[in-house]
Each structure stands twice: as structure tokens, then as C-alpha cells.
N, C-alpha and C. Protein backbone atom coordinates (compact mmCIF):
# COMPACT_ATOMS: atom_id res chain seq x y z
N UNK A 1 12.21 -38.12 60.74
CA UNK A 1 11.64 -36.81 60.45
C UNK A 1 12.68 -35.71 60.73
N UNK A 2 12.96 -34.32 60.01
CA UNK A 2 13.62 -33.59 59.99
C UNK A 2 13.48 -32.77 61.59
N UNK A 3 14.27 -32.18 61.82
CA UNK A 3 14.15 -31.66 63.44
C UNK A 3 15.02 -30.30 63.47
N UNK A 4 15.43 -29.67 64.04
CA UNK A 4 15.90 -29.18 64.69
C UNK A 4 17.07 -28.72 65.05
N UNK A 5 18.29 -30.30 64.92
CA UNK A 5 18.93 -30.49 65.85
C UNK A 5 20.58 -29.70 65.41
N UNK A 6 20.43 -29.97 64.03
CA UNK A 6 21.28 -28.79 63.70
C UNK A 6 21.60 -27.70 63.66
N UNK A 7 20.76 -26.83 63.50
CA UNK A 7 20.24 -25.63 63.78
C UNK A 7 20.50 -25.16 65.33
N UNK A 8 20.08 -25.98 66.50
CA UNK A 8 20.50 -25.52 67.35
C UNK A 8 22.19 -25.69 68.05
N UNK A 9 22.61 -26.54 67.59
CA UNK A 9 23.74 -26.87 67.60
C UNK A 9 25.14 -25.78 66.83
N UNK A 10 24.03 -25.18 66.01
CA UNK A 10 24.97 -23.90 65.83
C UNK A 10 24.35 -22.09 65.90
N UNK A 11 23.59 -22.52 67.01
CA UNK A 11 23.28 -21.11 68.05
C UNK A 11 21.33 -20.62 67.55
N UNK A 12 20.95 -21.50 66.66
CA UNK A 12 19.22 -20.94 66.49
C UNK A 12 19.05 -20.31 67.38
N UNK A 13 19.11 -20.86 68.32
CA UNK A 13 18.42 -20.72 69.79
C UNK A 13 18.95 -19.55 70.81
N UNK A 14 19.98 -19.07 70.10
CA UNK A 14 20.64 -17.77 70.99
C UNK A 14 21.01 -16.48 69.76
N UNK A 15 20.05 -17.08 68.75
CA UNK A 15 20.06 -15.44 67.75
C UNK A 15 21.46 -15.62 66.59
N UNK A 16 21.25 -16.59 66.48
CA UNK A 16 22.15 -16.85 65.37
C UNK A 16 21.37 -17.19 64.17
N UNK A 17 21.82 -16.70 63.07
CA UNK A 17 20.79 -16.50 61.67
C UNK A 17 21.15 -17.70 60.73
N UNK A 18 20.43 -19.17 60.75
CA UNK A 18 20.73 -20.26 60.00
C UNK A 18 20.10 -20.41 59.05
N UNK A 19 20.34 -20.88 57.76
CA UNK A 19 19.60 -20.81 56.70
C UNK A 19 19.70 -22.50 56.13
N UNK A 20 18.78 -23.02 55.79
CA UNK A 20 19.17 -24.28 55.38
C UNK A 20 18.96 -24.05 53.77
N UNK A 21 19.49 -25.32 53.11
CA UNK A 21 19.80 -24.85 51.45
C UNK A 21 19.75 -25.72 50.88
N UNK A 22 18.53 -26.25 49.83
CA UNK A 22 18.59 -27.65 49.13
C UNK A 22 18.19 -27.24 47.81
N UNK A 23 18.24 -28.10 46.56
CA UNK A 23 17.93 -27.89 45.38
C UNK A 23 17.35 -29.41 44.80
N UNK A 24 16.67 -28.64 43.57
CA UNK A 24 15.41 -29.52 43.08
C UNK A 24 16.04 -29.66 41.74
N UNK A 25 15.72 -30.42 41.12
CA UNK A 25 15.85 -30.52 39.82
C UNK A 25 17.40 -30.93 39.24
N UNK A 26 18.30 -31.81 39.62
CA UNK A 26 19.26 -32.61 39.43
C UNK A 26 19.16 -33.51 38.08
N UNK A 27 18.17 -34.12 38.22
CA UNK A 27 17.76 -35.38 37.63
C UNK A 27 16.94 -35.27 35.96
N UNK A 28 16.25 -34.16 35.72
CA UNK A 28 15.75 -34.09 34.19
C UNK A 28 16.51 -33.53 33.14
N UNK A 29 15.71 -34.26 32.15
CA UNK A 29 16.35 -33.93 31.17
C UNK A 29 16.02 -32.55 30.43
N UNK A 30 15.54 -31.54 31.14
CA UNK A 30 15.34 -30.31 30.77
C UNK A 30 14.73 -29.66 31.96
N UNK A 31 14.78 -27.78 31.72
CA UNK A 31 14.46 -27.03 32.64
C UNK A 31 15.69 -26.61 33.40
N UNK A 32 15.66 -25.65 34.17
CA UNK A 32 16.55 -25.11 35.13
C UNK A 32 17.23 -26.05 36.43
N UNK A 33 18.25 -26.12 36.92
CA UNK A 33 17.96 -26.64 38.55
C UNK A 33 18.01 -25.41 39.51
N UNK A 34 17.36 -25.81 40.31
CA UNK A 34 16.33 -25.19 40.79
C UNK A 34 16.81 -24.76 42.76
N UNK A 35 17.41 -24.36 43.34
CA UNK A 35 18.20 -23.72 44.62
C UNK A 35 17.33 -23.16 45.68
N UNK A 36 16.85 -23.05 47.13
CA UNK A 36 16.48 -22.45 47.75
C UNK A 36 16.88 -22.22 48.70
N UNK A 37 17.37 -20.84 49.52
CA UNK A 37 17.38 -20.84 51.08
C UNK A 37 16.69 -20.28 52.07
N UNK A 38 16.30 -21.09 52.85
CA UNK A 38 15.45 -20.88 53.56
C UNK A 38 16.04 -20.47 55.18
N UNK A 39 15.35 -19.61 55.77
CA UNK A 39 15.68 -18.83 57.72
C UNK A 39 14.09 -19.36 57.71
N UNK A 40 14.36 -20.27 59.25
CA UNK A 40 12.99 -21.01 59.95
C UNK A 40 12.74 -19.24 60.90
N UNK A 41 11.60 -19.53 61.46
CA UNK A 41 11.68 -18.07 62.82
C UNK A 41 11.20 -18.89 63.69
N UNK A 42 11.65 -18.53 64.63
CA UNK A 42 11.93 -18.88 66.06
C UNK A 42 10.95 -19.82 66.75
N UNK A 43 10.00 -19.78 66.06
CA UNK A 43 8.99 -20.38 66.64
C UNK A 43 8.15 -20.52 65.78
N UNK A 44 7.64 -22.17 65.51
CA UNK A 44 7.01 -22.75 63.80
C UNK A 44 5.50 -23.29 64.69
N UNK A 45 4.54 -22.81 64.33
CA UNK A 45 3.24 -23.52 65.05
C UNK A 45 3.45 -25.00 64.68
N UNK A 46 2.93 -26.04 65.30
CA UNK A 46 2.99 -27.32 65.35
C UNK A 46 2.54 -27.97 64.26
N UNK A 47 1.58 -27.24 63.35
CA UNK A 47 0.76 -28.25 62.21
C UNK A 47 1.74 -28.18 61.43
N UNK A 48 2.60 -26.95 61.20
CA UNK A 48 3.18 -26.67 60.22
C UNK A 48 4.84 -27.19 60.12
N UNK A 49 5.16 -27.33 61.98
CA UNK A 49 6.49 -28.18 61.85
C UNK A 49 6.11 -29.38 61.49
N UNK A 50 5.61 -30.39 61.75
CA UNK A 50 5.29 -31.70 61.45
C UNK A 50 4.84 -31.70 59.85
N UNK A 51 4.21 -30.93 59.41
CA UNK A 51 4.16 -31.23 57.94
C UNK A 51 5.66 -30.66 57.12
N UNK A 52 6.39 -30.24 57.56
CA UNK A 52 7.92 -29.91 56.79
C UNK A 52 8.80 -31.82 57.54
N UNK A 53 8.94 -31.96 55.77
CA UNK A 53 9.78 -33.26 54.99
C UNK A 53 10.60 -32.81 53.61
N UNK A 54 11.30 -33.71 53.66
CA UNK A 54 11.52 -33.93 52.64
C UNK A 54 10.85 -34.02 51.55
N UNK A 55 10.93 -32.87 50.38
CA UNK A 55 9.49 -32.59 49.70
C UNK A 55 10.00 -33.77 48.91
N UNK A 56 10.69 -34.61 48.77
CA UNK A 56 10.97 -35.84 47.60
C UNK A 56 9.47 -36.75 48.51
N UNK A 57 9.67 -37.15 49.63
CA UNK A 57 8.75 -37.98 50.18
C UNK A 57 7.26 -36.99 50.37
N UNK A 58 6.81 -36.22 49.61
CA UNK A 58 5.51 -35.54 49.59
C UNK A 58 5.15 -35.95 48.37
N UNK A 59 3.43 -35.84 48.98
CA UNK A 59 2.57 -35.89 47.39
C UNK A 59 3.05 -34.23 47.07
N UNK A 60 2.66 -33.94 45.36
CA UNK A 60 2.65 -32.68 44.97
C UNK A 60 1.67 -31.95 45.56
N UNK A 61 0.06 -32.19 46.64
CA UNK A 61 -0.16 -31.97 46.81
C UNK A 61 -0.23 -31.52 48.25
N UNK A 62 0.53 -32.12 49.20
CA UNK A 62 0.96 -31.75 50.28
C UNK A 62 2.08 -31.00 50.24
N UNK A 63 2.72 -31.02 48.89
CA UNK A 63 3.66 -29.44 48.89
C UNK A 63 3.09 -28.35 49.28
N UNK A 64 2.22 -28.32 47.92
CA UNK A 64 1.29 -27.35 47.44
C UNK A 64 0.65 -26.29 48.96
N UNK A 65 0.26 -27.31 49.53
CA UNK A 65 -0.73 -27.45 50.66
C UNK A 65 0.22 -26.22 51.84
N UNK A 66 1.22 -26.54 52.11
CA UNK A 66 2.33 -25.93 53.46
C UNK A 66 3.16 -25.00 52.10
N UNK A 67 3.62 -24.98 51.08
CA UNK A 67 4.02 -24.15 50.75
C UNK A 67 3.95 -22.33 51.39
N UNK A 68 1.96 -22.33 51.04
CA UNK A 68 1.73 -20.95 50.82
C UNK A 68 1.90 -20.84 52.77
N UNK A 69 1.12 -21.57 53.65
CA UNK A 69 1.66 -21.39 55.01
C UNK A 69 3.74 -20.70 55.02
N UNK A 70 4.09 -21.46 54.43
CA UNK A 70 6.01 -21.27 54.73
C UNK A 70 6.36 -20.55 54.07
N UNK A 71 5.95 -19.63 53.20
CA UNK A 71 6.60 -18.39 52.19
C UNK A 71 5.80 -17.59 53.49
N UNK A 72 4.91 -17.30 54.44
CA UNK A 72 4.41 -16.69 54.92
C UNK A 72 5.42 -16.41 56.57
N UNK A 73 5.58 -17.69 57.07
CA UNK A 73 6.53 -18.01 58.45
C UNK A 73 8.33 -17.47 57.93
N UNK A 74 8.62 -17.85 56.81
CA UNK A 74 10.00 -17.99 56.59
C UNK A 74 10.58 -16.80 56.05
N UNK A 75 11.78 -16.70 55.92
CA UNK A 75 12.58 -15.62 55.03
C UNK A 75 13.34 -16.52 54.19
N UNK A 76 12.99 -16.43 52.70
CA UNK A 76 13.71 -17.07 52.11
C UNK A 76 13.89 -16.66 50.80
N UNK A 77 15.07 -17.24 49.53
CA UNK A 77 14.89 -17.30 48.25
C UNK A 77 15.39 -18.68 47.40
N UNK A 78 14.95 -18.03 46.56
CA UNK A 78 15.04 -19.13 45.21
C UNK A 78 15.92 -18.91 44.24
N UNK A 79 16.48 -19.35 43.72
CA UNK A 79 17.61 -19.28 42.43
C UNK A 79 18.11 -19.98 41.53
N UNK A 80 18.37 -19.77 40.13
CA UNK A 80 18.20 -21.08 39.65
C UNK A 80 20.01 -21.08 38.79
N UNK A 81 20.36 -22.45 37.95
CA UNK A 81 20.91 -22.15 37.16
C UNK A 81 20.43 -22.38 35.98
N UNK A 82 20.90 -22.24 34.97
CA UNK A 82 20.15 -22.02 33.43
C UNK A 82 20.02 -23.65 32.89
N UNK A 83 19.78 -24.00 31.56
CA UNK A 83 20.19 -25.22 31.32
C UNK A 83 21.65 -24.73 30.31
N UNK A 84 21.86 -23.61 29.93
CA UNK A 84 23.27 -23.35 29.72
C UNK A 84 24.40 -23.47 30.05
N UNK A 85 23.97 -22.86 31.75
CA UNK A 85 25.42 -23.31 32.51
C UNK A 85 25.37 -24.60 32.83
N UNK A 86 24.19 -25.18 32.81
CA UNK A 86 24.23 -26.95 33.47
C UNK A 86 25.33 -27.42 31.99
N UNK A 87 25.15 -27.23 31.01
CA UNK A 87 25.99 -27.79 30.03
C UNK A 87 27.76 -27.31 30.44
N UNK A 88 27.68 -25.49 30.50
CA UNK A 88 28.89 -25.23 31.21
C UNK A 88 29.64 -26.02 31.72
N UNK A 89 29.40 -26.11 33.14
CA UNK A 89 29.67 -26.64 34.47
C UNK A 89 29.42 -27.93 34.68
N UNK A 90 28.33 -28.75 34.48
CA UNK A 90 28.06 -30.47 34.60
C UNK A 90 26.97 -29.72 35.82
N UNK A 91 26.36 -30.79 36.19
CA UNK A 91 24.89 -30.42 36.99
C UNK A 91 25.26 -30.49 38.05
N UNK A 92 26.20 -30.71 38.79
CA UNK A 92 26.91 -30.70 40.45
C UNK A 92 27.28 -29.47 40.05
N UNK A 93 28.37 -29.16 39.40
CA UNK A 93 28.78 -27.37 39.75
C UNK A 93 27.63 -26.36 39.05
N UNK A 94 27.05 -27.02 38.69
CA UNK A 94 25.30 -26.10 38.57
C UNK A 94 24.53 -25.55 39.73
N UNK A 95 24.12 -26.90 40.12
CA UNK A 95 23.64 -27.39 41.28
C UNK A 95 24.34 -26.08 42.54
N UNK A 96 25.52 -26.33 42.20
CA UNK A 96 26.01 -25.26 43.84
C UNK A 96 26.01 -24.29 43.69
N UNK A 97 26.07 -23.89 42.25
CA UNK A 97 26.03 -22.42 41.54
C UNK A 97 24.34 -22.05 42.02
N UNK A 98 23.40 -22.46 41.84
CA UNK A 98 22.37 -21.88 41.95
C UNK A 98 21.93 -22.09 43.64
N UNK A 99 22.75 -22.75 44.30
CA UNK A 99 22.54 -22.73 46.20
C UNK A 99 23.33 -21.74 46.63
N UNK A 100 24.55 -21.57 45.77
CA UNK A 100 25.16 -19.74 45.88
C UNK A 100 24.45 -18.85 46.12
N UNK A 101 23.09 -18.59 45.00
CA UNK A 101 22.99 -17.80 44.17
C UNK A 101 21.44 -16.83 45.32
N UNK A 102 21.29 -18.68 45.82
CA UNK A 102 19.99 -18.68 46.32
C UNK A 102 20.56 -17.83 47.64
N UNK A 103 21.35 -18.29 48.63
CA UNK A 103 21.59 -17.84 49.57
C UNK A 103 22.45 -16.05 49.74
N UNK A 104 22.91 -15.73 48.79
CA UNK A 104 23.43 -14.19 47.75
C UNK A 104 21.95 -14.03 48.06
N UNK A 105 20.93 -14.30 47.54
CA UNK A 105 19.79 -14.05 47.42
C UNK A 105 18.36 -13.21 48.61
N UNK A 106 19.05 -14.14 49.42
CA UNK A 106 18.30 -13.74 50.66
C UNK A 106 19.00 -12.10 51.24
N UNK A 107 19.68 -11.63 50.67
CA UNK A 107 20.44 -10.38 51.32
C UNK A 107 20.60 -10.11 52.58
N UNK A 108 21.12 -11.26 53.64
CA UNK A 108 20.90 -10.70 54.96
C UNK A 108 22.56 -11.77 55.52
N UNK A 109 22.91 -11.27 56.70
CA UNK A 109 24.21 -12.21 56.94
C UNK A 109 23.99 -12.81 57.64
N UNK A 110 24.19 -14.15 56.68
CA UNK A 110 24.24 -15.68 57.68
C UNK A 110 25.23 -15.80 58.42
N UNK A 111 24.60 -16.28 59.29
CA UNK A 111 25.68 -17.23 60.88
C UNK A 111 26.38 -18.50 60.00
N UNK A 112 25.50 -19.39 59.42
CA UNK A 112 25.72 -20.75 59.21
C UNK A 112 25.01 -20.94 57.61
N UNK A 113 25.06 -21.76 57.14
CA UNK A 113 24.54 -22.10 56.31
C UNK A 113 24.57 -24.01 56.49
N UNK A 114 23.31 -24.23 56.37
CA UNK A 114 23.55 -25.70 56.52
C UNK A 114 23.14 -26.46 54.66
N UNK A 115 24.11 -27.53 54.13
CA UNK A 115 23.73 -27.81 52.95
C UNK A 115 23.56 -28.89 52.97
N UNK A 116 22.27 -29.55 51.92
CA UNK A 116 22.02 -30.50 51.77
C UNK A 116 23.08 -31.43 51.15
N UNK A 117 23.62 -32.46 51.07
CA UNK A 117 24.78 -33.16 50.57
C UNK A 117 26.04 -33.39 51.14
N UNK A 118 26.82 -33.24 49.96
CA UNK A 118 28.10 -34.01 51.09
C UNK A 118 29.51 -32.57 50.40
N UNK A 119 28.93 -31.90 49.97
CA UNK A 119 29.70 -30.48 49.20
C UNK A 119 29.14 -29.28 49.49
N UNK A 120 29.66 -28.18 49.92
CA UNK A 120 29.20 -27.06 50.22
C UNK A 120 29.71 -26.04 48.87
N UNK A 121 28.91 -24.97 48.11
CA UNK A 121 29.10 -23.93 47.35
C UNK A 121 30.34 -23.10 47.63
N UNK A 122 31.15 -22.80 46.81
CA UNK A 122 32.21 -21.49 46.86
C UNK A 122 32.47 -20.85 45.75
N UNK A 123 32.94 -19.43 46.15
CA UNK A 123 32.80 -19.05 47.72
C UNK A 123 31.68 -18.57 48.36
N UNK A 124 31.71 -18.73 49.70
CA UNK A 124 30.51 -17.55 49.81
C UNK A 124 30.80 -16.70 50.68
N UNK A 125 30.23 -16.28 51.51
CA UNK A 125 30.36 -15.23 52.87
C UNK A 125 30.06 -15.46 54.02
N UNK A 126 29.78 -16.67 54.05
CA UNK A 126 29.23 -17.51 55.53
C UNK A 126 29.96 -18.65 55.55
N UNK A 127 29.86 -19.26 56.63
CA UNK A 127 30.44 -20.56 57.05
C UNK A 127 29.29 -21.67 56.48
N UNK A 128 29.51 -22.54 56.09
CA UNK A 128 28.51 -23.60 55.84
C UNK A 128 28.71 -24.76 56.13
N UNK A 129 27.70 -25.65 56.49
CA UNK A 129 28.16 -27.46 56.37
C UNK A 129 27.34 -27.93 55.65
N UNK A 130 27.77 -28.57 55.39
CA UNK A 130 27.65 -30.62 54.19
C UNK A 130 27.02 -31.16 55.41
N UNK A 131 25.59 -31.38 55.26
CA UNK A 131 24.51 -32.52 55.75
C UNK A 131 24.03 -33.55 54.78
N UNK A 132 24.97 -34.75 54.49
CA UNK A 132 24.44 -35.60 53.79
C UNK A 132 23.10 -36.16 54.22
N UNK A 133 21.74 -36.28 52.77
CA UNK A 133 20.41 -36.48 53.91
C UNK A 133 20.55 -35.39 54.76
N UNK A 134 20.49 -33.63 53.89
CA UNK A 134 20.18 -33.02 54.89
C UNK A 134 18.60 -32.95 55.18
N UNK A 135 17.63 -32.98 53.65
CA UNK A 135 16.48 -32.51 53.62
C UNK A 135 15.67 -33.79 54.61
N UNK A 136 16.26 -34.51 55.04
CA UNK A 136 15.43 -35.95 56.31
C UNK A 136 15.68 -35.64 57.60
N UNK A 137 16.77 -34.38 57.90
CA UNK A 137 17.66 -34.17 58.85
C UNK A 137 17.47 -33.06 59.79
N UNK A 138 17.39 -31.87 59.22
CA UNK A 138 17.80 -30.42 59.14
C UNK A 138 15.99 -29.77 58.76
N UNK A 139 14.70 -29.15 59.88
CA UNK A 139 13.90 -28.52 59.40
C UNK A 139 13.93 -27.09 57.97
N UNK A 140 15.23 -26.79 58.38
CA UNK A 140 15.97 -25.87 57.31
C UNK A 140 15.64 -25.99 56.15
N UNK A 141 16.45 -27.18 55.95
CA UNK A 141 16.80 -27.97 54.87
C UNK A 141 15.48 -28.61 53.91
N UNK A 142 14.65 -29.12 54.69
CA UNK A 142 13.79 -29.52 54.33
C UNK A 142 12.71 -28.36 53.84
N UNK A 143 12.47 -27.46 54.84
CA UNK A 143 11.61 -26.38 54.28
C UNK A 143 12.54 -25.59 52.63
N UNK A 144 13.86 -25.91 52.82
CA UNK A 144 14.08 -25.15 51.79
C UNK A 144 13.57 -26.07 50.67
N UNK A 145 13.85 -27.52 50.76
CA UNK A 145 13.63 -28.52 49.10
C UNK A 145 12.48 -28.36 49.08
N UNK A 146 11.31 -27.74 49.77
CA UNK A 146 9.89 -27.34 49.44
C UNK A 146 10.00 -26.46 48.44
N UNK A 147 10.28 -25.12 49.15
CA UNK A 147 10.81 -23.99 48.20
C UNK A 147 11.03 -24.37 46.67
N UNK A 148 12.20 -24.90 46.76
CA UNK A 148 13.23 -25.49 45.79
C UNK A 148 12.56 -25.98 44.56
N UNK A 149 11.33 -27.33 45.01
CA UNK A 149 10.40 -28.05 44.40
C UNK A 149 9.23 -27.63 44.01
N UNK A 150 8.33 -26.63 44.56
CA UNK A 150 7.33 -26.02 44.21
C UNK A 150 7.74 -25.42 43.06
N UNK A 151 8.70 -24.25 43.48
CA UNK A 151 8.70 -23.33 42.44
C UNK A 151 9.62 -24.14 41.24
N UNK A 152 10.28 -24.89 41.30
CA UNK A 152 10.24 -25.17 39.62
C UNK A 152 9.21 -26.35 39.41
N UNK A 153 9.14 -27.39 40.14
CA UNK A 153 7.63 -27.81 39.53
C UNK A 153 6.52 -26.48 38.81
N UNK A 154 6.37 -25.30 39.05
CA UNK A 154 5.38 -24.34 39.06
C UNK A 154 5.85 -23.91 37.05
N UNK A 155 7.59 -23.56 37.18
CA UNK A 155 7.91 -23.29 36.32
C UNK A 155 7.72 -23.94 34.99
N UNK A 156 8.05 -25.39 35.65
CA UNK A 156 7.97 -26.57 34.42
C UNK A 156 6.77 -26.48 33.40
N UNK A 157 5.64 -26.40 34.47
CA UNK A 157 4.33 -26.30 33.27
C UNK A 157 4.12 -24.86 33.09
N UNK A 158 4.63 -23.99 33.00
CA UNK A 158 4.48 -23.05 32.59
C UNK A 158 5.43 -23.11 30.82
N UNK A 159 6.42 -23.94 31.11
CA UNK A 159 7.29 -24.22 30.35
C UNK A 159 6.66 -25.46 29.01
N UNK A 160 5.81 -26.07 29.88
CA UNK A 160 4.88 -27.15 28.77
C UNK A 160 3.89 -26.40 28.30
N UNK A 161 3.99 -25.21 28.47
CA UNK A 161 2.36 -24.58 28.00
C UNK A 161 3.05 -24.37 26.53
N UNK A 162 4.55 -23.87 26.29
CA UNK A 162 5.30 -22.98 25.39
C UNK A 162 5.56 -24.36 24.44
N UNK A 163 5.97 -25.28 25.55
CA UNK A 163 6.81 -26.53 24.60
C UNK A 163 6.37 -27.58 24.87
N UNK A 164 4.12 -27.77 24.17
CA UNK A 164 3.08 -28.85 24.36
C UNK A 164 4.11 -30.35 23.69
N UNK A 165 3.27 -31.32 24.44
CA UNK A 165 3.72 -32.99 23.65
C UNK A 165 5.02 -33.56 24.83
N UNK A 166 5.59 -33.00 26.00
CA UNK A 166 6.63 -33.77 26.24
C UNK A 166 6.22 -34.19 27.77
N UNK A 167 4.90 -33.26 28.04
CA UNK A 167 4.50 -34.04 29.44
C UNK A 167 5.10 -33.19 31.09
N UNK A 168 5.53 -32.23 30.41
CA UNK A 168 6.38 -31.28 31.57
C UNK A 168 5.20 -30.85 32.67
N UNK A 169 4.27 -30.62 32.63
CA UNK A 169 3.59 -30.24 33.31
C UNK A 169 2.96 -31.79 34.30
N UNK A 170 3.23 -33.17 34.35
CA UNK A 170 3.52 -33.95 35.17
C UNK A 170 4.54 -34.17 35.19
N UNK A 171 5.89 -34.64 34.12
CA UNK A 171 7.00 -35.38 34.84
C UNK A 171 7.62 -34.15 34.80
N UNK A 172 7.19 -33.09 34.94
CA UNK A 172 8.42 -32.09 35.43
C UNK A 172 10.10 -32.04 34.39
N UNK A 173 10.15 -32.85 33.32
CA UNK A 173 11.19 -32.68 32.81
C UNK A 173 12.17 -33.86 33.21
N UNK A 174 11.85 -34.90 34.16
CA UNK A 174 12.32 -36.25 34.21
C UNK A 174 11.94 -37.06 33.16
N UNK A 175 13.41 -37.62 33.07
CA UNK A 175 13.18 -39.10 32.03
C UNK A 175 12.04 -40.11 31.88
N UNK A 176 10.88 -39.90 32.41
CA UNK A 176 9.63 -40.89 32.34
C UNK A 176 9.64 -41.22 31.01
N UNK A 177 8.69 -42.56 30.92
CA UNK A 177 8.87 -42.83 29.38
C UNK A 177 7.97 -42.06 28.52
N UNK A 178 6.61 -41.31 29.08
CA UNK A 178 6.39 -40.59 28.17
C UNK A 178 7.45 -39.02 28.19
N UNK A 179 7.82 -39.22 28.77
CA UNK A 179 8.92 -38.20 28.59
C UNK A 179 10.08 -38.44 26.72
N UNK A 180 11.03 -39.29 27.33
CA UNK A 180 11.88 -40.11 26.81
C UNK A 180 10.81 -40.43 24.85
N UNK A 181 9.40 -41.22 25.33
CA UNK A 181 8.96 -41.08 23.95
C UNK A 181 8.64 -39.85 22.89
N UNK A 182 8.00 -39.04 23.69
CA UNK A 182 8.09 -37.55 22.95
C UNK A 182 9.74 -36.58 22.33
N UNK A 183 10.02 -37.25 23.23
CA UNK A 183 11.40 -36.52 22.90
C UNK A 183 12.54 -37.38 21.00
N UNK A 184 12.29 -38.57 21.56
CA UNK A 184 12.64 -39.06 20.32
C UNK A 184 11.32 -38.77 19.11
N UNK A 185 10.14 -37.87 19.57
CA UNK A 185 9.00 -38.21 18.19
C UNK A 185 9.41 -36.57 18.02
N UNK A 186 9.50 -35.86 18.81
CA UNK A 186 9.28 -34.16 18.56
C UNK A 186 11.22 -33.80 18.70
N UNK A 187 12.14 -34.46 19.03
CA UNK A 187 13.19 -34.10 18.95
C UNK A 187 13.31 -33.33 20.10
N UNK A 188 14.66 -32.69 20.84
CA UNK A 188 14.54 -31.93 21.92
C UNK A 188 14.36 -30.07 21.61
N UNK A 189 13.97 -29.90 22.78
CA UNK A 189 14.02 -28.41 22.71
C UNK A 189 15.20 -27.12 23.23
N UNK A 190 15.14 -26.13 23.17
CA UNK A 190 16.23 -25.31 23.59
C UNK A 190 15.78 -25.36 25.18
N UNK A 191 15.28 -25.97 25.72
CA UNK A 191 14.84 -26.22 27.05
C UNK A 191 15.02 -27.44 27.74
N UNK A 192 15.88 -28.49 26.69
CA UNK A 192 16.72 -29.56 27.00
C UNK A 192 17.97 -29.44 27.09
N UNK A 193 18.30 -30.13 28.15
CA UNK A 193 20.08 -30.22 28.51
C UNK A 193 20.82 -31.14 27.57
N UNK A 194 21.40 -30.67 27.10
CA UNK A 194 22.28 -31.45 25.61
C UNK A 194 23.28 -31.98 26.06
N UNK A 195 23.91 -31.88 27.37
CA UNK A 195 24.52 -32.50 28.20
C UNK A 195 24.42 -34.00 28.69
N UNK A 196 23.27 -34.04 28.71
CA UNK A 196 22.67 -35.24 29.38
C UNK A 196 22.29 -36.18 28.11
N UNK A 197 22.89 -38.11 28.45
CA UNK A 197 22.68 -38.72 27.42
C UNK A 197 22.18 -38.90 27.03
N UNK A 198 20.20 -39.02 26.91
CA UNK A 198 19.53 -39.28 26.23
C UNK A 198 19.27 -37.95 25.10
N UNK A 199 19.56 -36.76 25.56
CA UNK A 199 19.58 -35.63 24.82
C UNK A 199 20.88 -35.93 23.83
N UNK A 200 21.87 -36.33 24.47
CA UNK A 200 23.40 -36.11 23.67
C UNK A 200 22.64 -37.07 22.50
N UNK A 201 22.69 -38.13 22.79
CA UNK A 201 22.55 -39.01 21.73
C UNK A 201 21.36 -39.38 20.66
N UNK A 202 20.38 -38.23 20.37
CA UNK A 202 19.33 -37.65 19.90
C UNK A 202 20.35 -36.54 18.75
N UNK A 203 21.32 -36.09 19.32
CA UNK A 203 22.18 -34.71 18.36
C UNK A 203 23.20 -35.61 17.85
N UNK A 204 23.30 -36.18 17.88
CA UNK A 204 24.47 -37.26 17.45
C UNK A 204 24.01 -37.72 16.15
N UNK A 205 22.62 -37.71 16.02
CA UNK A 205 21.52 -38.68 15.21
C UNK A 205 21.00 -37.37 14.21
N UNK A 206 21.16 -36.57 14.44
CA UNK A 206 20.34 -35.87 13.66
C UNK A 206 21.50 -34.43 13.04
């Protein structure tokens, strides 16, 4: 379970401003990826530390559930990159582009920045570390891939309302096979990453 232990190890505990920083949405074949950073405060009531995980190991509904509690306890933001620049850049320099963007975001000066993975964003204006398995590790971290995951899960079906038949509003824009089947029956959308091979090789074809 995520803890603590980083955070205090670089001053939580004596007024130092840590932000932990994870992102959602790596893995589909459409939609934004998706960045959050999150500042814990000083003191998290107990129901609410124990329910912060790794939102990968949550139902959608135990997101759901501590979300609206942790936008309430936390100081944080969200940020995304486009599926434009994901073509740009490749989805790793996406990916850090929008944990930039997120932590720019919060307007306040970090002590630390702790990141999920094994690569930290540049440049920025804070010091940061690479927590591989940060969001299992780091309460930070983990409250941020909540962040991170709600709000573009939130986005996605807002996004299937515009672009019905591909299932976005459950698989979120992952390769599932009803994913993968709609996409070869309806073709992709300007809301697919053309980057990515099952998209590439759909434009190849047509």
C-alpha cells in the first residue's frame, strides 16, 4: 500500500511543498493522455488515507467514491496532451509533456516533485524524482493517478456521446475487442491516435 515514506524523506513533515505526479491514459488507442499533480495536506483523516491506491488496482467505482472526498483535502491539477502531440512526440514524450503541464498547473512552488516511473519531465522549476511503481509507493502519487484517471475516464464518455459505436464510455479508448471491432467496422476517428498500430494500419488500408 502507498505510504508516506517519500514524502517525508524530503521534508512533508517540516513544511516542504511535495507534489506527487502520475498520468492515465498511455495505453489507448484514442483520447488525450491524461497528467495530474497532486499536494497531500498535512493531515489526511484515516478512511480516506487507506482508500488512496493505485487507481489501476480500483474498481471505477471506488475511484468515483474518494475522488469527490480528495479534490476537497488536496491542492491539485490536471493536464493533458492532445492526441496531436501524442503523434508529435510518441506517447512517453507526451506523457511528460502533460506531467509538465500538470504541475505548471498547480501555480504554487514546489519543494520536490515526486514522479511516477523511471523518467522525470523537462524542464521544470523544481527538483523532481523517478519513483518506479510510484502510484503503489508514494500517497502523492497515488492520489494523483486518481486525479489523472477519473478525469479522463469522465472525458472519454463525454467523447462517446460525440463519437457513438466504439464503446468509449466503458473501455475508455483501450484496445478491447469491442473496441478494436468497431474501429475496423466505423473506421477511426479524429479522436484516434494514428500513431498507434492498430490505427496506423487501418490508414494504410484505406
Amino acid at each position: 500500500m502507498p505510504n508516506l515514506v517519500f514524502e517525508k524523506l524530503y521534508g512533508f513533515h517540516d513544511g516542504m511543498i511535495i507534489c506527487g505526479v502520475d498520468e492515465a491514459g498511455r495505453g489507448p488507442l484514442a483520447g488525450p493522455v491524461t497528467a495530474a499533480a497532486a499536494i497531500l495536506p498535512a493531515k489526511l483523516p484515516r478512511d480516506i488515507k487507506s482508500g488512496i491506491r493505485d487507481s489501476k488496482k480500483m474498481t471505477p467505482d471506488q475511484r468515483e467514491e474518494i475522488f469527490g472526498p480528495l479534490t476537497s483535502l488536496c491542492r491539485y491539477a490536471v493536464a493533458e496532451a492532445t492526441v496531436q502531440e501524442i503523434s508529435k512526440l510518441n506517447i512517453l514524450w507526451a506523457s511528460m509533456l502533460a506531467m509538465k503541464r500538470a504541475i505548471e498547473a498547480l501555480r504554487e512552488k514546489i519543494d520536490v516533485a515526486l514522479i511516477d516511473g523511471n523518467r522525470v519531465p523537462k524542464p521544470l522549476d523544481c527538483p523532481a524524482v523517478a519513483i518506479v511503481a510510484g502510484d503503489d509507493k508514494s500517497l502523492s502519487i497515488a492520489a494523483a493517478s486518481i486525479f489523472a484517471k477519473v478525469t479522463r475516464d469522465r472525458h472519454m464518455k463525454k467523447l462517446a456521446e460525440k463519437y457513438p459505436g466504439y464503446g468509449w464510455e466503458r473501455n475508455f479508448g483501450y484496445p478491447t475487442p469491442e473496441h478494436l471491432a468497431a474501429l475496423k467496422k466505423l473506421g477511426p476517428t479524429d479522436c484516434h491516435r494514428d500513431s498507434f498500430a492498430p490505427v496506423y494500419q487501418l490508414s494504410l488500408l484505406n
